[in-house]
PDB file of N, CA and C in Angstrom:
ATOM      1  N   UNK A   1      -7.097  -0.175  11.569  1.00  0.00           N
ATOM      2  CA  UNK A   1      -7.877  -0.368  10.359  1.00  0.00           C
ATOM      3  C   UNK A   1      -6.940  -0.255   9.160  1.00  0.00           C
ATOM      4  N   UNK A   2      -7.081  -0.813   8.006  1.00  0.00           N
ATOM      5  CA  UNK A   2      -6.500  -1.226   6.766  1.00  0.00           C
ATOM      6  C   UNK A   2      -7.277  -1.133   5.668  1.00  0.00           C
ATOM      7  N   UNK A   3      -7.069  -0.209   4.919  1.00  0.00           N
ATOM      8  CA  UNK A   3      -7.624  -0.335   3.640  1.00  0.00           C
ATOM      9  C   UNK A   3      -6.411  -0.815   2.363  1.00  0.00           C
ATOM     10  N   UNK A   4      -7.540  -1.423   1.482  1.00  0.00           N
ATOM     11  CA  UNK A   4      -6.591  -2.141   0.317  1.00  0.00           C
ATOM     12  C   UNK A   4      -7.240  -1.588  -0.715  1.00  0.00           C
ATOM     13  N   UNK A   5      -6.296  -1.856  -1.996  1.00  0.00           N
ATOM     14  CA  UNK A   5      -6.884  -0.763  -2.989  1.00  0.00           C
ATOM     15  C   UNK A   5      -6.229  -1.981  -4.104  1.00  0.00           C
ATOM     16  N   UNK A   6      -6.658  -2.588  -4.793  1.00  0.00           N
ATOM     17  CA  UNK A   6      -6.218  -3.462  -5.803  1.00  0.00           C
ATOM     18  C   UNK A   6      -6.887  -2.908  -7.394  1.00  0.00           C
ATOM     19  N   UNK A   7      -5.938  -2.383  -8.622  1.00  0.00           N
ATOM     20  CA  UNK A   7      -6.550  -2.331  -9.557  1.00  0.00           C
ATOM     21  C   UNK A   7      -5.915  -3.544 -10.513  1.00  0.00           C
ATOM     22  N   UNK A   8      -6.756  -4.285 -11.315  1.00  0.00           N
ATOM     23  CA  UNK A   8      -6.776  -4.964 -12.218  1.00  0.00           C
ATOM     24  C   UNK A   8      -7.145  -4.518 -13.407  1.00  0.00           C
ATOM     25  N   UNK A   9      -6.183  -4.857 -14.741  1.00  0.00           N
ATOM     26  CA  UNK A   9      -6.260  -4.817 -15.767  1.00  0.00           C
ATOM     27  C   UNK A   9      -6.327  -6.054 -16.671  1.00  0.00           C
ATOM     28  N   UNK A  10      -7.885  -6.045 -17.105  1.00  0.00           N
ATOM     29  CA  UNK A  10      -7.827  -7.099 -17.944  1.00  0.00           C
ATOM     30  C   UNK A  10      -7.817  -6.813 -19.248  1.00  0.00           C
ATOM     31  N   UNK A  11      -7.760  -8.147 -19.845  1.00  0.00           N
ATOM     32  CA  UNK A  11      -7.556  -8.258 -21.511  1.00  0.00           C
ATOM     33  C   UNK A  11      -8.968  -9.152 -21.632  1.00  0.00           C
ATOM     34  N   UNK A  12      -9.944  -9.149 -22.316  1.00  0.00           N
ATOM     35  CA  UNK A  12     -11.244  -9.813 -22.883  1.00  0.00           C
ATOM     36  C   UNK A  12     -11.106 -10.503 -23.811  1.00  0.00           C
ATOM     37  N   UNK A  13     -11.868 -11.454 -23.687  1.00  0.00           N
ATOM     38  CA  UNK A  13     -11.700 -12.246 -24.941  1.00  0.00           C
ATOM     39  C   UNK A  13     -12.558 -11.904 -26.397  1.00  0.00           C
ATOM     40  N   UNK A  14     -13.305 -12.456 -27.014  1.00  0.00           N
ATOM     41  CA  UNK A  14     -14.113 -12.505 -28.179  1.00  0.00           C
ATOM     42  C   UNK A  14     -14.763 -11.152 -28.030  1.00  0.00           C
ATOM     43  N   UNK A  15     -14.512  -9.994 -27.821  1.00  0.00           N
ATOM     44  CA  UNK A  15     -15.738  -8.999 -27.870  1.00  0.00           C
ATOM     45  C   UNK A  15     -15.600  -7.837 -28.399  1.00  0.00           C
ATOM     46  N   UNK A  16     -16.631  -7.727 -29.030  1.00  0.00           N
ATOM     47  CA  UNK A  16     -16.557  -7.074 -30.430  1.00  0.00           C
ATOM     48  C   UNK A  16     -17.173  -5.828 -30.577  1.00  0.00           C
ATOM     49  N   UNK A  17     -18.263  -5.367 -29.100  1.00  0.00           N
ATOM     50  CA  UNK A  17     -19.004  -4.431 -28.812  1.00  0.00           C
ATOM     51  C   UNK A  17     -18.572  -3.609 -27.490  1.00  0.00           C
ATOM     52  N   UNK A  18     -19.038  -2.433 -27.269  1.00  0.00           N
ATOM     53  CA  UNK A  18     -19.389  -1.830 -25.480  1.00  0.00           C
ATOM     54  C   UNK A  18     -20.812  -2.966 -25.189  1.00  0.00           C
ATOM     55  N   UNK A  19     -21.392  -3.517 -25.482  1.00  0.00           N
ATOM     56  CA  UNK A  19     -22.605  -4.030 -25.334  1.00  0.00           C
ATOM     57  C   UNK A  19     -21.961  -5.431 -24.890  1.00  0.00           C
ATOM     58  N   UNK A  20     -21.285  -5.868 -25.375  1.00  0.00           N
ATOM     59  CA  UNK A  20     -20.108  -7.099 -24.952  1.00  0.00           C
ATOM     60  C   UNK A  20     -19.735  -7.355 -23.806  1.00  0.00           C
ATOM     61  N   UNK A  21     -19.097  -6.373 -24.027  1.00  0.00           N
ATOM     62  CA  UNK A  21     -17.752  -5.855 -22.684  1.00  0.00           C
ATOM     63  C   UNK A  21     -18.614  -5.933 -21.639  1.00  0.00           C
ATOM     64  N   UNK A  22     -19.956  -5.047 -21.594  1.00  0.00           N
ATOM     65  CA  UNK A  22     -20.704  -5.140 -19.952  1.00  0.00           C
ATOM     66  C   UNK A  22     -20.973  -6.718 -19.744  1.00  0.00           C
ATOM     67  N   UNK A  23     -21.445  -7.466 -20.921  1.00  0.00           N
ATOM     68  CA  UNK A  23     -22.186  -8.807 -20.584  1.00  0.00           C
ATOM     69  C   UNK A  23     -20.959  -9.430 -19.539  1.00  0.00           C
ATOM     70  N   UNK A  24     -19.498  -9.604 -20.106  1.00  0.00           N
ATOM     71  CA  UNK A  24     -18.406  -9.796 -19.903  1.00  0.00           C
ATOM     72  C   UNK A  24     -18.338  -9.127 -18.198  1.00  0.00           C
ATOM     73  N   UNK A  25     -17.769  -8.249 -18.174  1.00  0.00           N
ATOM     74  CA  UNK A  25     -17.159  -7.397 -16.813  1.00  0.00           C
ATOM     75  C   UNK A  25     -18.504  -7.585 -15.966  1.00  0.00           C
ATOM     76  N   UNK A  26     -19.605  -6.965 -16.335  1.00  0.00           N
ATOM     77  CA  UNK A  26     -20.812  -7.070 -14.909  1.00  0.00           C
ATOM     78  C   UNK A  26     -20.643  -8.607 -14.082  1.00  0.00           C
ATOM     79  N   UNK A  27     -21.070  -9.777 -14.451  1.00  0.00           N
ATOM     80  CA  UNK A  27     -20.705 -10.504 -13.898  1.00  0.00           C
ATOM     81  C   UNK A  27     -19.590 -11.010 -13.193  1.00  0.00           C
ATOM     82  N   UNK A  28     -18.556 -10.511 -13.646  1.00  0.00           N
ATOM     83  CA  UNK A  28     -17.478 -10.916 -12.527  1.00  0.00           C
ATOM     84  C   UNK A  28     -17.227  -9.397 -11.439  1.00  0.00           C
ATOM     85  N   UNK A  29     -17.535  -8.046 -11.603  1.00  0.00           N
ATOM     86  CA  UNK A  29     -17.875  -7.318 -10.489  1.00  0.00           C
ATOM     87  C   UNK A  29     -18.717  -7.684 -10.147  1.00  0.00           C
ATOM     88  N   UNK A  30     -20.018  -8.305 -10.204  1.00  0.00           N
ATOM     89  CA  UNK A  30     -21.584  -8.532  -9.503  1.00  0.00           C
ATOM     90  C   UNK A  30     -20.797 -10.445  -8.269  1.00  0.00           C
ATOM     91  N   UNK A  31     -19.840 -10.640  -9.136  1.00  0.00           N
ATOM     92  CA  UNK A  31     -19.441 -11.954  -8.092  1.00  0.00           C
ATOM     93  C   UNK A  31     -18.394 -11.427  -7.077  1.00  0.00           C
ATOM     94  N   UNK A  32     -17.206 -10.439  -7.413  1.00  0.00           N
ATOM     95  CA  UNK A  32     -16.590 -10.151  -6.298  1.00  0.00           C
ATOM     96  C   UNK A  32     -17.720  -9.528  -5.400  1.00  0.00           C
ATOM     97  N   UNK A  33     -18.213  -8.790  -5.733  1.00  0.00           N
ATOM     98  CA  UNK A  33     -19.237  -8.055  -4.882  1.00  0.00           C
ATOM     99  C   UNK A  33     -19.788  -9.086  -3.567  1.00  0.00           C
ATOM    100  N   UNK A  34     -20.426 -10.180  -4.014  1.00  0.00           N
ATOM    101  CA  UNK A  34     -21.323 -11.068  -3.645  1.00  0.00           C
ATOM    102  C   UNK A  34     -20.511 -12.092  -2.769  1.00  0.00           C
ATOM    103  N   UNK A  35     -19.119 -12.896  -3.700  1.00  0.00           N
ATOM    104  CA  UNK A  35     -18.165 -13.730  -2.359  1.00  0.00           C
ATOM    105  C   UNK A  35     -17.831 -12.975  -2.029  1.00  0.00           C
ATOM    106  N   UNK A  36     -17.361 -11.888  -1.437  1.00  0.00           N
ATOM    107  CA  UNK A  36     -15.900 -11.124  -0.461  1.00  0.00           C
ATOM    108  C   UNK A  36     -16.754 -10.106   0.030  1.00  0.00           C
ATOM    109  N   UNK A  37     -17.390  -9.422  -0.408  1.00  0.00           N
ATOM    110  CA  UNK A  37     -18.088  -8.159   0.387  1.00  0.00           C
ATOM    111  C   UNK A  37     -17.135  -6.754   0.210  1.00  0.00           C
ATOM    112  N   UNK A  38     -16.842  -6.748  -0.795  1.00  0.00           N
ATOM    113  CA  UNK A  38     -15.823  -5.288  -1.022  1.00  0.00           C
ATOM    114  C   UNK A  38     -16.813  -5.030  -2.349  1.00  0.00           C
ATOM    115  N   UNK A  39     -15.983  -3.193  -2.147  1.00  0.00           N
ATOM    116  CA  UNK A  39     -16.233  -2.554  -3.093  1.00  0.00           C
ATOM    117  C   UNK A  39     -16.083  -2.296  -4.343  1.00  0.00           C
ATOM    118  N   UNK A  40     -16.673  -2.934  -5.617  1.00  0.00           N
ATOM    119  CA  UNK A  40     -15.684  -3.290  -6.761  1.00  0.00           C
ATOM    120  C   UNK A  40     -16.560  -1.900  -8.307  1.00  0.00           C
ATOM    121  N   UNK A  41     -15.974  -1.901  -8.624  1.00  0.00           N
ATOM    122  CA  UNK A  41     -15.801  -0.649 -10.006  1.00  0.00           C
ATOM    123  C   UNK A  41     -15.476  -0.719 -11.199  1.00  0.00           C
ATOM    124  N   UNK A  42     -15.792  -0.959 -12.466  1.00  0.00           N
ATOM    125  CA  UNK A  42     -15.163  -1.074 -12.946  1.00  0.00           C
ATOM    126  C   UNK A  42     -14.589   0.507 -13.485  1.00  0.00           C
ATOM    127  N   UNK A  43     -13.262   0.570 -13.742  1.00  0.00           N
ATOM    128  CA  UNK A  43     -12.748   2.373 -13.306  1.00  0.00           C
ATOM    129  C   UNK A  43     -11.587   2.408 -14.332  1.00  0.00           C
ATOM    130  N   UNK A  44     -11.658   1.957 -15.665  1.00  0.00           N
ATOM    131  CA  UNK A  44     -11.333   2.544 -16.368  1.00  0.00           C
ATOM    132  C   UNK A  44     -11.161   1.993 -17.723  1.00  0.00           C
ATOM    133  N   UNK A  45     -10.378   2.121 -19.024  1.00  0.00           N
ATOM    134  CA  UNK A  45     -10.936   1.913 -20.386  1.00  0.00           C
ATOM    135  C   UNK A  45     -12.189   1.537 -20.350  1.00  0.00           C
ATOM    136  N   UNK A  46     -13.451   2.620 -20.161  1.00  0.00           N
ATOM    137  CA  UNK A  46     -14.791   2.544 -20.596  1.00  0.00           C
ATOM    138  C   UNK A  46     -14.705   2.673 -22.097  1.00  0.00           C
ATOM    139  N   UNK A  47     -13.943   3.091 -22.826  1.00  0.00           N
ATOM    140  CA  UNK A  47     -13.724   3.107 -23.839  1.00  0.00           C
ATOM    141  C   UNK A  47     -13.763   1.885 -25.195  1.00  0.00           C
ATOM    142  N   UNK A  48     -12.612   1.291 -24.515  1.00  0.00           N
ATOM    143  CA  UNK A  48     -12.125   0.019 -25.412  1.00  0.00           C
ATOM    144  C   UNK A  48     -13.218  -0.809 -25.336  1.00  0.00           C
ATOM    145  N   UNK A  49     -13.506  -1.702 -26.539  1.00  0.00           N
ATOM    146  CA  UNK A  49     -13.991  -3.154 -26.366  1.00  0.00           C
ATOM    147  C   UNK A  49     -13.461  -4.438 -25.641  1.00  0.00           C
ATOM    148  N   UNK A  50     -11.887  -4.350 -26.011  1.00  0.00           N
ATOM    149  CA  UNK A  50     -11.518  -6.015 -25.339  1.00  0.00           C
ATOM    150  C   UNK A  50     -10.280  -5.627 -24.033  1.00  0.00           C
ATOM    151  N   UNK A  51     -10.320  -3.875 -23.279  1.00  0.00           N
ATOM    152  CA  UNK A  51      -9.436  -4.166 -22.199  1.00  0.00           C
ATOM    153  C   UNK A  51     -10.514  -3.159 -21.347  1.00  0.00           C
ATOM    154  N   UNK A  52     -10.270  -3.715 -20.108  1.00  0.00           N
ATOM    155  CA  UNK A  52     -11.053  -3.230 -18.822  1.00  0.00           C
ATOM    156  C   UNK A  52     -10.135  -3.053 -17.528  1.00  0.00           C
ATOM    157  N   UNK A  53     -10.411  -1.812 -16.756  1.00  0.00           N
ATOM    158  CA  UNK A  53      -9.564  -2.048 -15.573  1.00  0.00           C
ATOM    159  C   UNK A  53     -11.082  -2.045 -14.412  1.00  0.00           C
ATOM    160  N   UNK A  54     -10.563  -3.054 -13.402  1.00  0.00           N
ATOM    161  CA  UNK A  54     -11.367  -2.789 -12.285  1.00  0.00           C
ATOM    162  C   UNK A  54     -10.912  -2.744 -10.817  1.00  0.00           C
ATOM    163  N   UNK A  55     -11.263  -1.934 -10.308  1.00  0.00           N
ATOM    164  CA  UNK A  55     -10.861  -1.391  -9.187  1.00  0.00           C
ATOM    165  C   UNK A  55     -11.794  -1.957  -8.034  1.00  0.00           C
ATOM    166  N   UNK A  56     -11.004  -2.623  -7.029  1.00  0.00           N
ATOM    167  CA  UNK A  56     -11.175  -3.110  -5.733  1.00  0.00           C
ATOM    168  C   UNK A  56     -11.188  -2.491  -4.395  1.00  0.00           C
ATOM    169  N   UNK A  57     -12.103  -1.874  -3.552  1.00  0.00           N
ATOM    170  CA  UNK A  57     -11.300  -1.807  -1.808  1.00  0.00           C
ATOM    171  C   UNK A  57     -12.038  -2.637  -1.204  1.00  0.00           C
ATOM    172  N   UNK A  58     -11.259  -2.604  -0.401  1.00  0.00           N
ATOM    173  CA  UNK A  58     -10.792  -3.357   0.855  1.00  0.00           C
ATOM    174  C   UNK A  58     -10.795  -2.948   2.421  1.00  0.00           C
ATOM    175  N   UNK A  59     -11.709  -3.358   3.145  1.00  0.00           N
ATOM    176  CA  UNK A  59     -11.515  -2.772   4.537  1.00  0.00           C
ATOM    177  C   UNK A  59     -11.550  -4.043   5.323  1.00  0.00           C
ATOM    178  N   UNK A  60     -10.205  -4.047   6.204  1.00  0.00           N
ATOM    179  CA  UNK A  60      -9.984  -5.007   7.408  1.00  0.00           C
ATOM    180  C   UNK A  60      -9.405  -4.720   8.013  1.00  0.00           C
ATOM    181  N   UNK A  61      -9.542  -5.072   9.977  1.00  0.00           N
ATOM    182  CA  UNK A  61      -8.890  -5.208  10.399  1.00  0.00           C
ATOM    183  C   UNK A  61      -6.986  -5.384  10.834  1.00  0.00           C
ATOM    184  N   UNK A  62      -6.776  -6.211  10.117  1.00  0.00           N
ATOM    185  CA  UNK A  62      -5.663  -6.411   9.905  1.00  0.00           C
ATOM    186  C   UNK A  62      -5.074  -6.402   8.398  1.00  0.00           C
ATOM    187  N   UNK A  63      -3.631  -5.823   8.317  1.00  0.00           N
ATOM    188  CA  UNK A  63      -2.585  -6.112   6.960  1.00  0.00           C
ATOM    189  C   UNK A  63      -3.311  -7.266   6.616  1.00  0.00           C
ATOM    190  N   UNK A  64      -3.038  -8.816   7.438  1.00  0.00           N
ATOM    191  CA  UNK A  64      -3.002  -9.724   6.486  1.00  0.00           C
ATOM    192  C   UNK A  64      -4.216 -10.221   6.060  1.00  0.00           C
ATOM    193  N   UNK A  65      -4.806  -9.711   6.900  1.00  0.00           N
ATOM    194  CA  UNK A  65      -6.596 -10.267   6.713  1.00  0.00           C
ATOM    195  C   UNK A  65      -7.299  -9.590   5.224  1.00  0.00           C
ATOM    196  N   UNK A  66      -6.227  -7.742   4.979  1.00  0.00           N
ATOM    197  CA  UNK A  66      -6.982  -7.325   3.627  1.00  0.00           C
ATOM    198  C   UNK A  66      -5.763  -7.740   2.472  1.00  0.00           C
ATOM    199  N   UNK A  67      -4.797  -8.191   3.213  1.00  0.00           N
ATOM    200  CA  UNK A  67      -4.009  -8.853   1.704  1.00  0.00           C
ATOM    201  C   UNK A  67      -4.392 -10.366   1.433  1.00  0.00           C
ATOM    202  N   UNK A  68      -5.027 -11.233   2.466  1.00  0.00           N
ATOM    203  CA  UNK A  68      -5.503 -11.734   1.934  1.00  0.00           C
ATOM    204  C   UNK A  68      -6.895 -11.926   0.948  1.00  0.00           C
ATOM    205  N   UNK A  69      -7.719 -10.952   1.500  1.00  0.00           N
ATOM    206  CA  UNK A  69      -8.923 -10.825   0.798  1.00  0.00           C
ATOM    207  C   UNK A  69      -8.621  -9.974  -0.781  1.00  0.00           C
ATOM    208  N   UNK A  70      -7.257  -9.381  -0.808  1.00  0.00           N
ATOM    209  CA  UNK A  70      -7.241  -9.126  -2.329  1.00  0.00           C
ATOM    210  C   UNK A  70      -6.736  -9.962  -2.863  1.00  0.00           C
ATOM    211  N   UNK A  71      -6.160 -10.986  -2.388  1.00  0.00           N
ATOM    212  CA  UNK A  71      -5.494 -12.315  -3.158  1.00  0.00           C
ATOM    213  C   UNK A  71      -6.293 -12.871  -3.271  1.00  0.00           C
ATOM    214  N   UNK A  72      -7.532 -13.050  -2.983  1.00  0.00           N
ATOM    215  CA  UNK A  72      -8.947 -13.866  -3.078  1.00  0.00           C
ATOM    216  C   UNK A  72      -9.520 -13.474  -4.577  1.00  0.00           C
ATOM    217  N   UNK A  73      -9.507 -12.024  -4.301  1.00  0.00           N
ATOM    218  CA  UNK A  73     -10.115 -11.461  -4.964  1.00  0.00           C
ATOM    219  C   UNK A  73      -9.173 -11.358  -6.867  1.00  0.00           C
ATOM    220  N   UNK A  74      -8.169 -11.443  -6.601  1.00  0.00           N
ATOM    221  CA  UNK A  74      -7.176 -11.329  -7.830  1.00  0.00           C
ATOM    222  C   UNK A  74      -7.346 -12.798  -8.350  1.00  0.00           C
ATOM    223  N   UNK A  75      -7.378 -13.722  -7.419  1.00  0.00           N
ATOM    224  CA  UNK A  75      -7.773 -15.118  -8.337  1.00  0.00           C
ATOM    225  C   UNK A  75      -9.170 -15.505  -8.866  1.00  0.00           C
ATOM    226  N   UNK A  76      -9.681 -15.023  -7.712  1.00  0.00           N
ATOM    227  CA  UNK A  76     -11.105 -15.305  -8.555  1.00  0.00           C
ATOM    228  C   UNK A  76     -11.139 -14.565  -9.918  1.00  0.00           C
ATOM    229  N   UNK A  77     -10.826 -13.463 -10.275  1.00  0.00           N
ATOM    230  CA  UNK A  77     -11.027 -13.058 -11.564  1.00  0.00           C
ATOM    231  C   UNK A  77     -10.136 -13.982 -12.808  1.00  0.00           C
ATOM    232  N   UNK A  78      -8.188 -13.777 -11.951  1.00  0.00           N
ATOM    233  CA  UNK A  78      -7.318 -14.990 -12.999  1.00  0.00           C
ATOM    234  C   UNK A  78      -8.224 -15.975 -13.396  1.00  0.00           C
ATOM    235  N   UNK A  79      -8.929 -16.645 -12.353  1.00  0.00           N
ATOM    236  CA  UNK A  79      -9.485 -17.732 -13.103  1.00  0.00           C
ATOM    237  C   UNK A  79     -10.831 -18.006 -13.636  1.00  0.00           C
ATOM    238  N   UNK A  80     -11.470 -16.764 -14.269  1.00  0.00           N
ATOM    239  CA  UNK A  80     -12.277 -16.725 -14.867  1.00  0.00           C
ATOM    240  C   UNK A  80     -11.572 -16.704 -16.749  1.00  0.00           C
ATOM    241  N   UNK A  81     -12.020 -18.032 -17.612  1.00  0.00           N
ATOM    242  CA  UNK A  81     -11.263 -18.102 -18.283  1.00  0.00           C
ATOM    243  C   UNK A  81     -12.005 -17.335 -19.697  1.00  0.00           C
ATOM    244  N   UNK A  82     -12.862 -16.500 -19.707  1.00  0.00           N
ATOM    245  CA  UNK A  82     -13.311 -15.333 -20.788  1.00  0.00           C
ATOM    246  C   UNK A  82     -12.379 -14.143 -20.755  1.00  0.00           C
ATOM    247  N   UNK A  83     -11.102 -13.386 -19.510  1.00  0.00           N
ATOM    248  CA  UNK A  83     -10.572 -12.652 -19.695  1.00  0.00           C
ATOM    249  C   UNK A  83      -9.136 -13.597 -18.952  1.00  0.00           C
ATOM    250  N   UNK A  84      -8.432 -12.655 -19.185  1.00  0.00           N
ATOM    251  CA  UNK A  84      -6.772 -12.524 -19.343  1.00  0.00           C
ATOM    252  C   UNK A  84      -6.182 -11.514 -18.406  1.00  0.00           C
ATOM    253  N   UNK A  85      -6.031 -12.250 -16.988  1.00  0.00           N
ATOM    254  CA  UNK A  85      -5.386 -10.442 -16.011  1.00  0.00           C
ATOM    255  C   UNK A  85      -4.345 -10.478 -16.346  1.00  0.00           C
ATOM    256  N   UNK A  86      -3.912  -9.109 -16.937  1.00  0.00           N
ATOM    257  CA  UNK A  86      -2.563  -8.461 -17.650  1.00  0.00           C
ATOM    258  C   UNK A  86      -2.048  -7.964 -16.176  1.00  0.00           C
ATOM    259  N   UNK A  87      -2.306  -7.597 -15.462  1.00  0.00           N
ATOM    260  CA  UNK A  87      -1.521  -6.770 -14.531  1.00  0.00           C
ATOM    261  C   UNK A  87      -2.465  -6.781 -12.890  1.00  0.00           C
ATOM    262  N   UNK A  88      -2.185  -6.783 -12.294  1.00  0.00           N
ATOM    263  CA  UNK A  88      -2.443  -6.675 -10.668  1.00  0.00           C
ATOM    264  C   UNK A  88      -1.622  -5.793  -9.640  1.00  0.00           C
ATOM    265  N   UNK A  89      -1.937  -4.456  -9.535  1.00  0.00           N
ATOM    266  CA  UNK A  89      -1.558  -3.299  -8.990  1.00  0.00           C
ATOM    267  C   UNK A  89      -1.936  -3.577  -7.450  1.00  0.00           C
ATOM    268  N   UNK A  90      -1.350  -2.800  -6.526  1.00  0.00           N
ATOM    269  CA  UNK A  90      -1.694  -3.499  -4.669  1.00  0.00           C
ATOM    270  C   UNK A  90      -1.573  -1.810  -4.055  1.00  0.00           C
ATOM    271  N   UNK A  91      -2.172  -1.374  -3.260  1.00  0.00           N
ATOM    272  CA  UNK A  91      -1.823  -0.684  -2.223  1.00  0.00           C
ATOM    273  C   UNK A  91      -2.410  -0.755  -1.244  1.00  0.00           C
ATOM    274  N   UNK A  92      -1.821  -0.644  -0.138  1.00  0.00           N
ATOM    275  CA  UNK A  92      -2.508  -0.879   1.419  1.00  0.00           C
ATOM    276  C   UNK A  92      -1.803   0.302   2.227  1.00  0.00           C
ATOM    277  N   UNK A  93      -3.067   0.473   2.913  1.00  0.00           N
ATOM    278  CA  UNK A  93      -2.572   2.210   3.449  1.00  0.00           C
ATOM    279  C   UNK A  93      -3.259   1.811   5.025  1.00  0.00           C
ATOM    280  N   UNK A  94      -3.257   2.242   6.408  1.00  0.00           N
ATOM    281  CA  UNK A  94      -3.636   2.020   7.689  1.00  0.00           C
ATOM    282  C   UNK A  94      -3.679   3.267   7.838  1.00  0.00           C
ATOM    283  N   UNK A  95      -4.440   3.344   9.069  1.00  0.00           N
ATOM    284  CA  UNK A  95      -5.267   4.799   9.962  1.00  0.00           C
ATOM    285  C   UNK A  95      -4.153   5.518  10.366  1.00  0.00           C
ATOM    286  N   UNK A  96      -2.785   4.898  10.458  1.00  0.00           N
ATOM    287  CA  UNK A  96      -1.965   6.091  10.745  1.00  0.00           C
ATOM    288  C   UNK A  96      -0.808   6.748   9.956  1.00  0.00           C
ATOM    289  N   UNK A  97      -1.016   6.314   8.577  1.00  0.00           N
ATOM    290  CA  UNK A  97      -0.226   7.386   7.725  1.00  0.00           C
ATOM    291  C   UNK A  97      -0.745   8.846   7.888  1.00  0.00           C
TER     292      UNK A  97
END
């Protein structure tokens, strides 16, 4: 077993509120959620208006089966064109560390 742990940091576009930011971020956690079937968060600057981090896991079978499902998961957001992924963090850890 393989768990993956992907955090993303985005940059937002036009938003000017916390009231914003959710309209913004809920929908693209409510879509990873829905294509891929992982666990998604958004887990950190609750703070800011225009930067968000969201946090991904991952459970598969195999290394490549959960690096691929976070590469799924890292583009589908890149190409949502209302935010800007600044950064894409990776860790993958297995049952026998």
């Amino acid at each position: 077993m393989f768990v993956g742990a992907l955090t993303l940091d985005l940059l937002l576009g036009d938003v000017r509120s916390l009231k914003q930011k959710r309209s913004v971020v809920r929908p693209i956690v409510a879509e990873l959620q829905r294509k891929h079937r992982v666990s998604v968060a958004e887990t950190g600057n609750h703070d800011l208006y225009r930067r968000c981090e969201i946090g991904v896991a991952v459970v598969a079978a195999t290394a490549a089966h959960c690096t691929a499902l976070m590469d799924s998961c890292e583009n589908l957001v890149a190409n949502h064109p209302e935010v800007e992924l600044l950064s894409a963090r990776r860790r993958l850890f297995n049952d026998e560390e």
